[in-house]
Protein backbone atom coordinates (compact mmCIF):
# COMPACT_ATOMS: atom_id res chain seq x y z
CA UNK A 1 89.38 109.96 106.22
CA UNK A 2 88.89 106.84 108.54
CA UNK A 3 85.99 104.59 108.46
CA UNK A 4 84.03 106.41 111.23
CA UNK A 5 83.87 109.12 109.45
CA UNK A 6 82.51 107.55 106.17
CA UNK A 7 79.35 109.12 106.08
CA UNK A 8 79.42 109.10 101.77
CA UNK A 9 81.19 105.50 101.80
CA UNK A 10 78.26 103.13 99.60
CA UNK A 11 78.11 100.72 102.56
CA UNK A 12 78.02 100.91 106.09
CA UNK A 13 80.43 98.54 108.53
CA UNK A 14 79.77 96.04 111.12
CA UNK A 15 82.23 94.99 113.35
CA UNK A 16 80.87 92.09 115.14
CA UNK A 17 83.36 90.30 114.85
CA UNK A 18 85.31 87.78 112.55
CA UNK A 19 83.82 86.79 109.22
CA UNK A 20 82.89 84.03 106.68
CA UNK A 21 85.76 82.74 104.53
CA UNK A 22 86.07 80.31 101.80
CA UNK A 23 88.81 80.06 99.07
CA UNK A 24 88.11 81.94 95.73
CA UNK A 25 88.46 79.68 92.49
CA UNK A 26 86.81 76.27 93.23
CA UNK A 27 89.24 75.72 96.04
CA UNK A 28 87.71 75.04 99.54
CA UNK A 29 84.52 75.18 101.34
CA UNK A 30 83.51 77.59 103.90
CA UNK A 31 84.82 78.25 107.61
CA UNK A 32 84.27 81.28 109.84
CA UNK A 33 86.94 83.05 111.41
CA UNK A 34 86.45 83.06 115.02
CA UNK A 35 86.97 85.39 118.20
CA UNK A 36 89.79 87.39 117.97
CA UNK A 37 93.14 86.67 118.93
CA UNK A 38 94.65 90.17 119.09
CA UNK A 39 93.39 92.73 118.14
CA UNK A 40 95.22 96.32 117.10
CA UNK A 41 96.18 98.74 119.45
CA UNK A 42 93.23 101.70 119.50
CA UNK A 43 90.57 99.85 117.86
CA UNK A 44 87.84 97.26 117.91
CA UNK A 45 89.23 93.50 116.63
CA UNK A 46 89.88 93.02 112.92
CA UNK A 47 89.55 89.39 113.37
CA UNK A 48 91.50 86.93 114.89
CA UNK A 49 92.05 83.32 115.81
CA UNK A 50 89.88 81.07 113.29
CA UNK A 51 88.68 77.45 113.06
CA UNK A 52 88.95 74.40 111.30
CA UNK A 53 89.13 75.41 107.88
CA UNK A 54 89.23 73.50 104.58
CA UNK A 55 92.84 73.04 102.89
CA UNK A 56 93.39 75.18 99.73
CA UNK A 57 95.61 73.34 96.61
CA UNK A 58 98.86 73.95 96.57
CA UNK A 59 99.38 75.99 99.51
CA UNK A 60 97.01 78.69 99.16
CA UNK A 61 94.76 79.53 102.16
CA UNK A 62 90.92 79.54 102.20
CA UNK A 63 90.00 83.46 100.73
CA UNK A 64 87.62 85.02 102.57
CA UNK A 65 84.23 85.23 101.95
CA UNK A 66 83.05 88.68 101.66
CA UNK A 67 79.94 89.54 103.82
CA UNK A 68 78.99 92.68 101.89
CA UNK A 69 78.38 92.37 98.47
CA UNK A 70 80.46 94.06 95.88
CA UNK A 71 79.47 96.31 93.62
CA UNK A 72 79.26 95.41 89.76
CA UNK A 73 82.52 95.97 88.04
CA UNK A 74 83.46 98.49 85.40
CA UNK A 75 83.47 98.94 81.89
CA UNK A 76 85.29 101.92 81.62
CA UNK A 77 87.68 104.11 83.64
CA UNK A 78 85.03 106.72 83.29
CA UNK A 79 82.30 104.99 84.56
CA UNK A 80 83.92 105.52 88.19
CA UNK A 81 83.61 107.70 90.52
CA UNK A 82 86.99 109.59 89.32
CA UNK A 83 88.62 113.49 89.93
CA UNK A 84 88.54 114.96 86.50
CA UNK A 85 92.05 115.44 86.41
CA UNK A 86 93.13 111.71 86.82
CA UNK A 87 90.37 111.17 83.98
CA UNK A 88 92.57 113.49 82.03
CA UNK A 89 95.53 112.52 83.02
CA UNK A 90 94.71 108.44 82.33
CA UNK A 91 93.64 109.58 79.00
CA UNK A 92 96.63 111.26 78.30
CA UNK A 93 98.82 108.23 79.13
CA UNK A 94 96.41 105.99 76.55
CA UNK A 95 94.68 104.51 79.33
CA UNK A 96 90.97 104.05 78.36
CA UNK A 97 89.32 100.23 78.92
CA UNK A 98 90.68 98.89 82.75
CA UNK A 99 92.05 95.39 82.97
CA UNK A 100 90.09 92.86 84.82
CA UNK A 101 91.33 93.34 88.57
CA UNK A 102 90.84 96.98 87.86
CA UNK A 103 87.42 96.70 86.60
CA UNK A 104 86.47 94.39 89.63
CA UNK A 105 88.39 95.49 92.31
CA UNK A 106 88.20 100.03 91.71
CA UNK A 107 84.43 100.41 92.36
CA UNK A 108 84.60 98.89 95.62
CA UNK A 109 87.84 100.29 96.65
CA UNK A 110 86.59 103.95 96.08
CA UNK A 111 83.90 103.25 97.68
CA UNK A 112 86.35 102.86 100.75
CA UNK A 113 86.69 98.71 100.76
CA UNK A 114 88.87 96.70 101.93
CA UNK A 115 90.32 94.72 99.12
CA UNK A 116 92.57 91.81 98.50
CA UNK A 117 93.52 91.00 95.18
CA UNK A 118 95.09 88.46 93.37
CA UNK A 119 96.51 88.39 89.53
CA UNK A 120 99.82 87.44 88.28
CA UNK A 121 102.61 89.66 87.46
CA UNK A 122 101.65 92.07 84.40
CA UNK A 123 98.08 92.11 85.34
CA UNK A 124 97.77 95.62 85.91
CA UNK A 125 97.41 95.46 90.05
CA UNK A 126 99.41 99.14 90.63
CA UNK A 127 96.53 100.75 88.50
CA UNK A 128 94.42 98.96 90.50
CA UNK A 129 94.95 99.48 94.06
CA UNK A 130 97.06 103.24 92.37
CA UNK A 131 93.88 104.95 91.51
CA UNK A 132 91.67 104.39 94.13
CA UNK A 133 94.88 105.44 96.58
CA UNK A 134 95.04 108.64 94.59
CA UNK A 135 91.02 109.32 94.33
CA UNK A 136 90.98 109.06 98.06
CA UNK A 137 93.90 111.01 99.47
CA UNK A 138 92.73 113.91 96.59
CA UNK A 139 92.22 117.78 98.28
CA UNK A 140 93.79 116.70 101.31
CA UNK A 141 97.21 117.62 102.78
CA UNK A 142 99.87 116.11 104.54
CA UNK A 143 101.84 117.97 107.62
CA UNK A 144 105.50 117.28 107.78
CA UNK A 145 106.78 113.85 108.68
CA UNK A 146 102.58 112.24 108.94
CA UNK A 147 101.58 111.06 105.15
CA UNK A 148 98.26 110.42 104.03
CA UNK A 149 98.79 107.09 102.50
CA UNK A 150 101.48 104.17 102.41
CA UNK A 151 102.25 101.96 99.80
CA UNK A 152 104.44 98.67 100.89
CA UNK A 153 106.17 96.47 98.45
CA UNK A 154 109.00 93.98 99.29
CA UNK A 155 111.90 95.19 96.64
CA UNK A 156 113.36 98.27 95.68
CA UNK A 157 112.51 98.09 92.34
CA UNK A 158 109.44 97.40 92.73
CA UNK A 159 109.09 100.95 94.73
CA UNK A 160 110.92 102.50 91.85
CA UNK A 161 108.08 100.95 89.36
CA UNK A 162 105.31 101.53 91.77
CA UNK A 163 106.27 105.21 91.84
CA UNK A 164 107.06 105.54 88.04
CA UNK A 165 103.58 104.35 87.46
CA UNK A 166 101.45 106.98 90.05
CA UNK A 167 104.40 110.00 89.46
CA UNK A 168 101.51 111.24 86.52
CA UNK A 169 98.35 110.81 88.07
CA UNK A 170 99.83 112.15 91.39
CA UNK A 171 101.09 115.22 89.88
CA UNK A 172 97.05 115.46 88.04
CA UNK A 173 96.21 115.34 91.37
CA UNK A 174 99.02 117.96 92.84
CA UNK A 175 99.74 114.94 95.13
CA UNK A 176 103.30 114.56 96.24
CA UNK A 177 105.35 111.07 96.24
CA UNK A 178 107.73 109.97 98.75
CA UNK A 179 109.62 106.68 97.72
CA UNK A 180 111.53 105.32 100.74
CA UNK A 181 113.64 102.30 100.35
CA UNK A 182 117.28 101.13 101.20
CA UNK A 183 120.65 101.77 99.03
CA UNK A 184 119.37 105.14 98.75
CA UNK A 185 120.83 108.19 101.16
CA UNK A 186 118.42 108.05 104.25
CA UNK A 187 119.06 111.98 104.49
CA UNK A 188 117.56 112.71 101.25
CA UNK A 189 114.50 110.32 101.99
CA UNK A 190 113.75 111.66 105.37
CA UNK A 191 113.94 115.38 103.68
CA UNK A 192 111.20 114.42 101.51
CA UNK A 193 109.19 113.31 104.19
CA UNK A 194 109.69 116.62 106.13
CA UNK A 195 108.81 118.16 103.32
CA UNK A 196 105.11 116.75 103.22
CA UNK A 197 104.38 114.03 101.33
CA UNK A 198 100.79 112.67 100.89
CA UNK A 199 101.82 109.12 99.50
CA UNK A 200 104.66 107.27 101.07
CA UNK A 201 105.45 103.85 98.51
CA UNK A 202 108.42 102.12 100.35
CA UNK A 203 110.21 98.63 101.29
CA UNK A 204 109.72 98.06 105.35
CA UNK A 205 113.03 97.60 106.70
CA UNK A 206 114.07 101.51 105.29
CA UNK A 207 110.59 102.77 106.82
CA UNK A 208 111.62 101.28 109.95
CA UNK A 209 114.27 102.69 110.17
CA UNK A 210 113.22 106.03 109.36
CA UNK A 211 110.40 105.88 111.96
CA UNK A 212 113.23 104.94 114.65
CA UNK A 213 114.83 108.15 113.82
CA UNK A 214 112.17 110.26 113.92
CA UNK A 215 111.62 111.10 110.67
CA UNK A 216 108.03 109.74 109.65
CA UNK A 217 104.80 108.95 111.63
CA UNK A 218 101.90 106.58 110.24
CA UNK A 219 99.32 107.59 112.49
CA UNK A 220 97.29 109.91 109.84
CA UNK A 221 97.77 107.27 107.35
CA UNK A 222 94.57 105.89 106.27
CA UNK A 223 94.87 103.59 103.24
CA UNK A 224 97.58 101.17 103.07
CA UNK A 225 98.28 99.39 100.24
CA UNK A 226 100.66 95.76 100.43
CA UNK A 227 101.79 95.06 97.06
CA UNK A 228 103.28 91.72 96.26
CA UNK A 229 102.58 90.57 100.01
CA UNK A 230 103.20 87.06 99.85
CA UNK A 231 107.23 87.79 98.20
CA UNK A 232 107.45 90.19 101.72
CA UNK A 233 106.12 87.42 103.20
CA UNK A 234 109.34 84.94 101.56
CA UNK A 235 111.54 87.55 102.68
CA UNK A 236 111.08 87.88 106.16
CA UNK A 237 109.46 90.89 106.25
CA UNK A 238 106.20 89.41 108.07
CA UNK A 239 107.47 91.24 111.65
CA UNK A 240 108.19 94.40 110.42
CA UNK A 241 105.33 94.72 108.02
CA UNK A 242 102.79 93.80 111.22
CA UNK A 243 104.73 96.41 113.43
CA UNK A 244 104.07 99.04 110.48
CA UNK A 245 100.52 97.88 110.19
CA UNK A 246 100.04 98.30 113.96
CA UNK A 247 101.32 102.01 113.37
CA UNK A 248 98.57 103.29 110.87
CA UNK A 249 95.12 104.86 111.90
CA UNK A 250 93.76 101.36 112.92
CA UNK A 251 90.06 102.29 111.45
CA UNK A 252 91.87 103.19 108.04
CA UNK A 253 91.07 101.27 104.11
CA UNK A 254 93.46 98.56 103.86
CA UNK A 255 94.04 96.70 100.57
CA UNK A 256 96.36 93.65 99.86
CA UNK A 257 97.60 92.53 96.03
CA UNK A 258 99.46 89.70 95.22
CA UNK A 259 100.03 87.41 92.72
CA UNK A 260 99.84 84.17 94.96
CA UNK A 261 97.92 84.18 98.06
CA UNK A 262 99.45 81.05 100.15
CA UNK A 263 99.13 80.84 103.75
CA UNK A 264 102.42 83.16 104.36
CA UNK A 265 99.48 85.93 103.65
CA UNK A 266 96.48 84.23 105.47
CA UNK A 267 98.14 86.55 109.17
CA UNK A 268 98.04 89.79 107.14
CA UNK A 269 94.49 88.77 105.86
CA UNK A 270 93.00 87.69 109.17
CA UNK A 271 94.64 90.15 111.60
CA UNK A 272 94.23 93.42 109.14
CA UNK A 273 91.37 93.23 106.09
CA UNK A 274 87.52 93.88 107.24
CA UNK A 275 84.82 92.13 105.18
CA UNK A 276 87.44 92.59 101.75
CA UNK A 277 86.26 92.27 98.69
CA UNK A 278 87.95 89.64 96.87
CA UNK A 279 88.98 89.34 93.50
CA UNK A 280 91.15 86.76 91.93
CA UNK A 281 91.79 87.07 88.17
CA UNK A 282 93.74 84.36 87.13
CA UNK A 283 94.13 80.41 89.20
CA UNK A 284 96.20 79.89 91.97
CA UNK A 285 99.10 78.81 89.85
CA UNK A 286 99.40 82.32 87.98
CA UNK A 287 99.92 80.49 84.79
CA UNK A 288 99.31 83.23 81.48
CA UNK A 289 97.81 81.42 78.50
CA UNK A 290 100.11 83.82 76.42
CA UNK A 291 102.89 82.65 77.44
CA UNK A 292 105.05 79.05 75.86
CA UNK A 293 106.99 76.95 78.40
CA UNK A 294 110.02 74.92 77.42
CA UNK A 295 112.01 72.79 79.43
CA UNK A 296 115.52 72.02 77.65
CA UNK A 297 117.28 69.22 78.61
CA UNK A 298 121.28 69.93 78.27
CA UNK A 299 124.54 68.57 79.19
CA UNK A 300 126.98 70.15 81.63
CA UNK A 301 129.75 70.38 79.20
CA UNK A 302 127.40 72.20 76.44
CA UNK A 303 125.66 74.61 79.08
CA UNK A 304 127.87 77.48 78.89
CA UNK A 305 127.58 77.28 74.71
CA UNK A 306 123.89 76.76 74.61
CA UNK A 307 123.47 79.87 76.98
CA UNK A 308 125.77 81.97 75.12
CA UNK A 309 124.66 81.24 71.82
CA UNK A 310 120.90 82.30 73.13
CA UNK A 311 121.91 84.97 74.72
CA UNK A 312 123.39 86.14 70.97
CA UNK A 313 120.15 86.27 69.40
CA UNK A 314 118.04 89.18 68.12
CA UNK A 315 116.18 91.16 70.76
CA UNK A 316 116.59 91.28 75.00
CA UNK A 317 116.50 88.39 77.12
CA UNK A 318 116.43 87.91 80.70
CA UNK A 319 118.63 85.26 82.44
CA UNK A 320 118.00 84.07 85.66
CA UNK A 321 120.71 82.54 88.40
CA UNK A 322 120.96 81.48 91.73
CA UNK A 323 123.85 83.61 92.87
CA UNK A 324 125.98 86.79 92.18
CA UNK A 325 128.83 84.96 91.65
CA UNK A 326 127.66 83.28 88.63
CA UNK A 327 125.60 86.29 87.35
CA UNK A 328 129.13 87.96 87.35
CA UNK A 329 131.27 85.40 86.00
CA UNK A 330 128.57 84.76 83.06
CA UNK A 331 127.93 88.53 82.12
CA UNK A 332 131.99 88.62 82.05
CA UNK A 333 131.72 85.47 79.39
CA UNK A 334 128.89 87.24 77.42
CA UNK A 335 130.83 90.45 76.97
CA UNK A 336 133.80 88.69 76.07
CA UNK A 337 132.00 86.68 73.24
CA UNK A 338 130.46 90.15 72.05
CA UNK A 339 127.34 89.84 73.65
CA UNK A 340 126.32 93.43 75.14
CA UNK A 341 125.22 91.85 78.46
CA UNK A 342 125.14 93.69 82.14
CA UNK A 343 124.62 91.81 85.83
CA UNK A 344 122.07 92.84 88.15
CA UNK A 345 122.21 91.34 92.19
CA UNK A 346 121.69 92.39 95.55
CA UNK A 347 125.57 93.24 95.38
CA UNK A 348 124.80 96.17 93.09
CA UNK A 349 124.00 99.99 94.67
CA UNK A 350 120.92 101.22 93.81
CA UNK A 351 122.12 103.71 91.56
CA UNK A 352 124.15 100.95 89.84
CA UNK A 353 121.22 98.88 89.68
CA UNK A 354 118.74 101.71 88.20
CA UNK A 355 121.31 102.11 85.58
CA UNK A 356 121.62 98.67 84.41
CA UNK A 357 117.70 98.87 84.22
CA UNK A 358 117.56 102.13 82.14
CA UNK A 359 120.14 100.91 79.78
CA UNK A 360 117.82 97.47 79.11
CA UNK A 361 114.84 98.59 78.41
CA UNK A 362 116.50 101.47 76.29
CA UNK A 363 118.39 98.15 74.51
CA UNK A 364 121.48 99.76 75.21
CA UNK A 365 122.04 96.49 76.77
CA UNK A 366 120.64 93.16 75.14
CA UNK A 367 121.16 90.62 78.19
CA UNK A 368 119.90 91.10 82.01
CA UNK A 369 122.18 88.46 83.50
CA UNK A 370 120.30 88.52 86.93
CA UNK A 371 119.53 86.67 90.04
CA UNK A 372 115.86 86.41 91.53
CA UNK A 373 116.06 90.45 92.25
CA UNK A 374 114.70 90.91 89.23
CA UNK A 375 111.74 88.33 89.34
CA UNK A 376 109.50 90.80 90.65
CA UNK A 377 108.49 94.91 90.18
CA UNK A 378 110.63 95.18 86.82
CA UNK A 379 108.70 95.79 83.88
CA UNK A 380 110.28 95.65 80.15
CA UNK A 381 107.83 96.34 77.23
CA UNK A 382 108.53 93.74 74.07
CA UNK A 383 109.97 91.47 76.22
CA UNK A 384 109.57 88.13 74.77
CA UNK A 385 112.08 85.78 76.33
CA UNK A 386 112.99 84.85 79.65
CA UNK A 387 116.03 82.02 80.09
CA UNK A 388 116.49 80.20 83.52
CA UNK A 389 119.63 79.17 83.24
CA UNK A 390 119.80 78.05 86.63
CA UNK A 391 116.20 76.41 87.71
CA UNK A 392 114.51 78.03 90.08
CA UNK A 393 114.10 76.68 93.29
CA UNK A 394 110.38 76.50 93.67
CA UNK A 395 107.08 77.06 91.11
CA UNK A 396 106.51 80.36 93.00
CA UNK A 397 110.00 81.51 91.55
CA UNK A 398 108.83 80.07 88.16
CA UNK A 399 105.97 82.07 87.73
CA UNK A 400 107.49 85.19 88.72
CA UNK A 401 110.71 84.96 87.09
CA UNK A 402 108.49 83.70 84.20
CA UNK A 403 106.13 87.35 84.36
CA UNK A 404 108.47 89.30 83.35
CA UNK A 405 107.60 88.52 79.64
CA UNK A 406 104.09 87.56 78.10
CA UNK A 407 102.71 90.90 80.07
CA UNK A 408 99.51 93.55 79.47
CA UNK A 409 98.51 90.35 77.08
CA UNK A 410 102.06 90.35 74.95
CA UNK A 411 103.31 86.96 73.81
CA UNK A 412 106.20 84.98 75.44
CA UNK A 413 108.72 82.53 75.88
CA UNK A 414 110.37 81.33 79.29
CA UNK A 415 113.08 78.48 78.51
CA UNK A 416 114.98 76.52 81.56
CA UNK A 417 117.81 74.87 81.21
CA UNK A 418 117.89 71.29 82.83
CA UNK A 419 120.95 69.22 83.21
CA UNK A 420 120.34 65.31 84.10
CA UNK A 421 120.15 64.90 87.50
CA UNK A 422 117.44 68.38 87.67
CA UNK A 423 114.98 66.58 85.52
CA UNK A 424 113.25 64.79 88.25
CA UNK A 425 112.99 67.79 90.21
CA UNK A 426 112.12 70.12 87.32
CA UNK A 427 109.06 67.71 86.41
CA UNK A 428 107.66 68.20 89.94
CA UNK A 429 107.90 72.06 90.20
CA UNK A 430 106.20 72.46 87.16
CA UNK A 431 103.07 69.72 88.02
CA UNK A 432 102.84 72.27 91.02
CA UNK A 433 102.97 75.55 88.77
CA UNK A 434 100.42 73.79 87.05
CA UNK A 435 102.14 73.60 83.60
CA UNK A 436 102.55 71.07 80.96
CA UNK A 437 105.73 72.40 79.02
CA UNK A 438 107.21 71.54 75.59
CA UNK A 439 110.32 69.25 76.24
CA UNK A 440 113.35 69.10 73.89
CA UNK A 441 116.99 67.72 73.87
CA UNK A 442 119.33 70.24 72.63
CA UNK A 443 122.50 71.05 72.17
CA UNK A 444 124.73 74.52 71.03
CA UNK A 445 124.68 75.05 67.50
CA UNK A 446 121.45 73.07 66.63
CA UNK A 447 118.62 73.96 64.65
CA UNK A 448 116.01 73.11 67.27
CA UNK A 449 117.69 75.45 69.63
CA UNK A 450 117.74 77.88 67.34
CA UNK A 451 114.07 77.69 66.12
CA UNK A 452 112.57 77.82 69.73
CA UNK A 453 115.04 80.50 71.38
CA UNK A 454 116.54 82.55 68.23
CA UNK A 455 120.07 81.07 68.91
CA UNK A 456 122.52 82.30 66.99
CA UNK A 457 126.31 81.99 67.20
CA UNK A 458 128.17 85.19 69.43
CA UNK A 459 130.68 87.57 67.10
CA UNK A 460 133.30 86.69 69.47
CA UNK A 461 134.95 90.14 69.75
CA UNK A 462 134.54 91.43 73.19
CA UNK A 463 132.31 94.43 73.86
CA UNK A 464 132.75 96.96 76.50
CA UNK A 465 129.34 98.79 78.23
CA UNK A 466 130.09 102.14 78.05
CA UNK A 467 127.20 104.88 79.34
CA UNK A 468 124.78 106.16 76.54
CA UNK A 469 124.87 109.47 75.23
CA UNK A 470 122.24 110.90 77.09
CA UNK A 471 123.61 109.53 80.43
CA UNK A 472 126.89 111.00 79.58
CA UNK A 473 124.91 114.32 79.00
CA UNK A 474 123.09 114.01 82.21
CA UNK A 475 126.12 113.79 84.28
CA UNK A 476 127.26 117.46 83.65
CA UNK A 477 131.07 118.93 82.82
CA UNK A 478 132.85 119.26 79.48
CA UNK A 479 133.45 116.41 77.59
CA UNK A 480 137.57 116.95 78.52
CA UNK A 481 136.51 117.08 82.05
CA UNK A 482 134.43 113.58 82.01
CA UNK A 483 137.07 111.76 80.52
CA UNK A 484 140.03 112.93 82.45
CA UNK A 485 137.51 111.67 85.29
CA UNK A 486 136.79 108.56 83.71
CA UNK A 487 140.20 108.00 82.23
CA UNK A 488 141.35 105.40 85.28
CA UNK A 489 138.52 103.33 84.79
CA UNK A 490 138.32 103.18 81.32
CA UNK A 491 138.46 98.89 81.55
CA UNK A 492 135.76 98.76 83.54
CA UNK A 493 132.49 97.05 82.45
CA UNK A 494 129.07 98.52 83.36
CA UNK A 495 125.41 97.39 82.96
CA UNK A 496 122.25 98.67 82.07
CA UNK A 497 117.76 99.34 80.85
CA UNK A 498 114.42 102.20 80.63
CA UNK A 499 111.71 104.21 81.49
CA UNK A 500 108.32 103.07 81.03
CA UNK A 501 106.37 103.36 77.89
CA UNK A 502 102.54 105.41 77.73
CA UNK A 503 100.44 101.90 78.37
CA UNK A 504 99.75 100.56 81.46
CA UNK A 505 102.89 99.32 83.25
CA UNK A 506 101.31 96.33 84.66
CA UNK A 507 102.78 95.09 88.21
């Protein structure tokens, strides 16, 4: 249904032309977005070119003022305008009181709103944009190859977790889900699609490439979601995601999430949202009050001991690096001091990669050794620690590597490691994160280290991965058969982590 056609929306449109903006939490004054610059193909302007407008803190642009006023948030999931079967269904998952973006942001995006949405990591923003998505695309039907609705998100795990997360309300729903994203055979994806699928979630370069070939057509799509549009931003993705955008029915809902809103974003706000209602849940910096920061000052020649003797303790940790070099060479010390740890990069296949992530959050595996892949779109219940072992390069990074503990209002720890000459440059991301941390000198086999990380000393007898019994299971043959297979690569190391639990897997 596109906004012409809206005759039961709770608001009617103008479209005279650009709109009021100022920037959401105390940032900013007010500015108005001016005549259009450009304006997508088949339709009236969106907006355009804009004016002088107030700087934001810290990056973020000016949020834009919303013309029509929102409608009161809600207290409960049934309060809203919901099919009876994703009532059901929500209740049969244990999800009964929404978190705040959902509350503020699903009344208005029923109603057929354009939203944009900021909370961190974990604050429940799939639900959010998710249900309304579902709600809307409900009783219809989608031909082969034309889907009803497409989500975007930057990574392919975060299209895995996106999907995980709708797969039960979908199927309330008798919706069908299409994820499309790279690493993955094309043939299979572009099957599904000719097969029908009402909901498309996928990362832009594989839908690109699958509209090149034929396979897919957005011009019945009419709701888009961007999820986590500032990291596509990062990424490069800003020209393909606009040539995508340009492809949908141009009078369609649109709704952008992300956990930091900084001027990467303002294009995709000014050239594509109409009179959004905004919601921001948490401050620009993203910082959760559950969540303890420490800052550890080490020495080069203790950093390899201090990170192996925390990555011994009791429960899963996450540890971040810069590169897949030293996320290999690490996970290859761990597991030869006895610490059950598995790698996870842009190096890895998909399949690999899913793997390592079932066999962590299953605690098959106690240590994700990881690069920034796995800041974003992975979600681990009981998670409590995160380690960067390197430092990340910016506060954005922080944050985000940081939000993968300390989520759906859990407690956590994120630790960095910082050797001498990082310290100046450590104090500085952190003033622009907007957190104080708790600052210690440590060093391996110390009390202190022990008492604010749960480092312990490693066994020190090596540990090979080897597949769980239920993966073994999955993979079919006798047991004979799967070990004459496996028999030549018996050496070999592999990683690992979960499905999702019944709460809400916040994203």
């Amino acid at each position: 249904m596109n906004r012409t056609a809206r005759t039961n929306d709770r608001y009617s449109r103008t479209r005279s032309g650009g709109f009021h903006s100022q920037s959401g939490g105390g940032q900013g004054g007010q500015s108005r977005y001016g005549a259009p610059g450009r304006s997508v193909p088949g339709s009236g302007p969106r907006s355009g070119g804009y004016g002088r407008r107030p700087a934001a803190k810290q990056g973020e642009f000016a949020l834009p003022k919303t013309i029509t006023p929102a409608l009161p948030a809600a207290e409960a999931f049934a309060d809203l305008d919901l099919p009876a079967p994703l009532l059901a269904a929500l209740a049969a998952e244990g999800v009964t009181t929404p978190f705040p973006i959902q509350a503020a942001t699903l009344p208005n995006s029923l109603a057929g709103r354009d939203v944009l949405g900021r909370g961190r990591t974990g604050s429940g923003k799939t639900l959010a944009f998710g249900l309304a998505l579902l709600a809307r695309t409900a009783g219809r039907r989608a031909d082969a190859r034309r889907p009803l609705a497409l989500v975007l998100v930057p990574t392919r795990e975060l299209a895995q977790q996106v999907t995980d997360a709708l797969t039960p309300y979908a199927k309330s729903l008798k919706l069908r889900l299409a994820t499309v994203v790279g690493g993955m055979s094309i043939g299979r994806q572009a099957s599904a699609l000719r097969g029908g699928a009402e909901v498309v979630v996928a990362t832009p370069g594989r839908l690109k490439d699958l509209i090149e070939r034929g396979d897919v057509r957005l011009d019945r799509v009419t709701i888009t979601v961007l999820d986590e549009a500032d990291q596509m931003a990062d990424m490069g993705f800003m020209p393909q995601v606009t040539e995508l955008l340009d492809q949908v029915a141009p009078e369609g809902q649109r709704m952008l999430f992300s956990a930091t809103l900084d001027r990467n974003v303002d294009l995709l706000v000014r050239r594509y949202l109409h009179d959004p209602v905004v919601h921001s849940v948490d401050p620009a910096a993203g910082a959760v009050t559950t969540m303890e920061h420490h800052v550890l000052y080490v020495h080069g020649a203790d950093k390899y001991a201090t990170t192996t003797e925390i990555a011994a303790r009791d429960g899963r940790v996450i540890m971040f690096l810069d590169t897949k070099h030293a996320v290999d060479k690490l996970t290859d010390h761990l597991l030869n001091s006895g610490v059950r740890a598995a790698a996870l990069h842009g190096g890895k296949s998909q399949p690999q990669r899913t793997r390592t992530l079932t066999r962590f959050k299953t605690g098959h595996v106690t240590v994700l050794v990881a690069t920034n892949v796995a800041a974003r779109g992975i979600h681990v219940d009981n998670l409590d620690l995160v380690v960067n072992v390197d430092p990340p390069s910016d506060h954005k990074d922080y944050l985000h590597r940081g939000g993968r503990t300390a989520r759906a209002g859990e407690s956590g720890s994120v630790v960095t490691l910082v050797l001498p000459n990082q310290r100046r440059e450590m104090t500085r991301l952190m003033a622009d994160a907007g957190i104080t941390p708790k600052i210690a000198q440590v060093r391996s086999g110390e009390a202190e280290l022990s008492r604010i990380t749960g480092a312990q000393a490693p066994s020190g007898v090596p540990v090979t991965i080897s597949a769980p019994v239920t993966e073994r299971a999955k993979s079919g043959g006798s047991p004979s058969s799967r070990a004459r297979r496996s028999r030549p690569s018996q050496g070999r190391r592999t990683s690992s982590g979960t499905g999702n639990g019944g709460s809400q897997r916040r994203s």
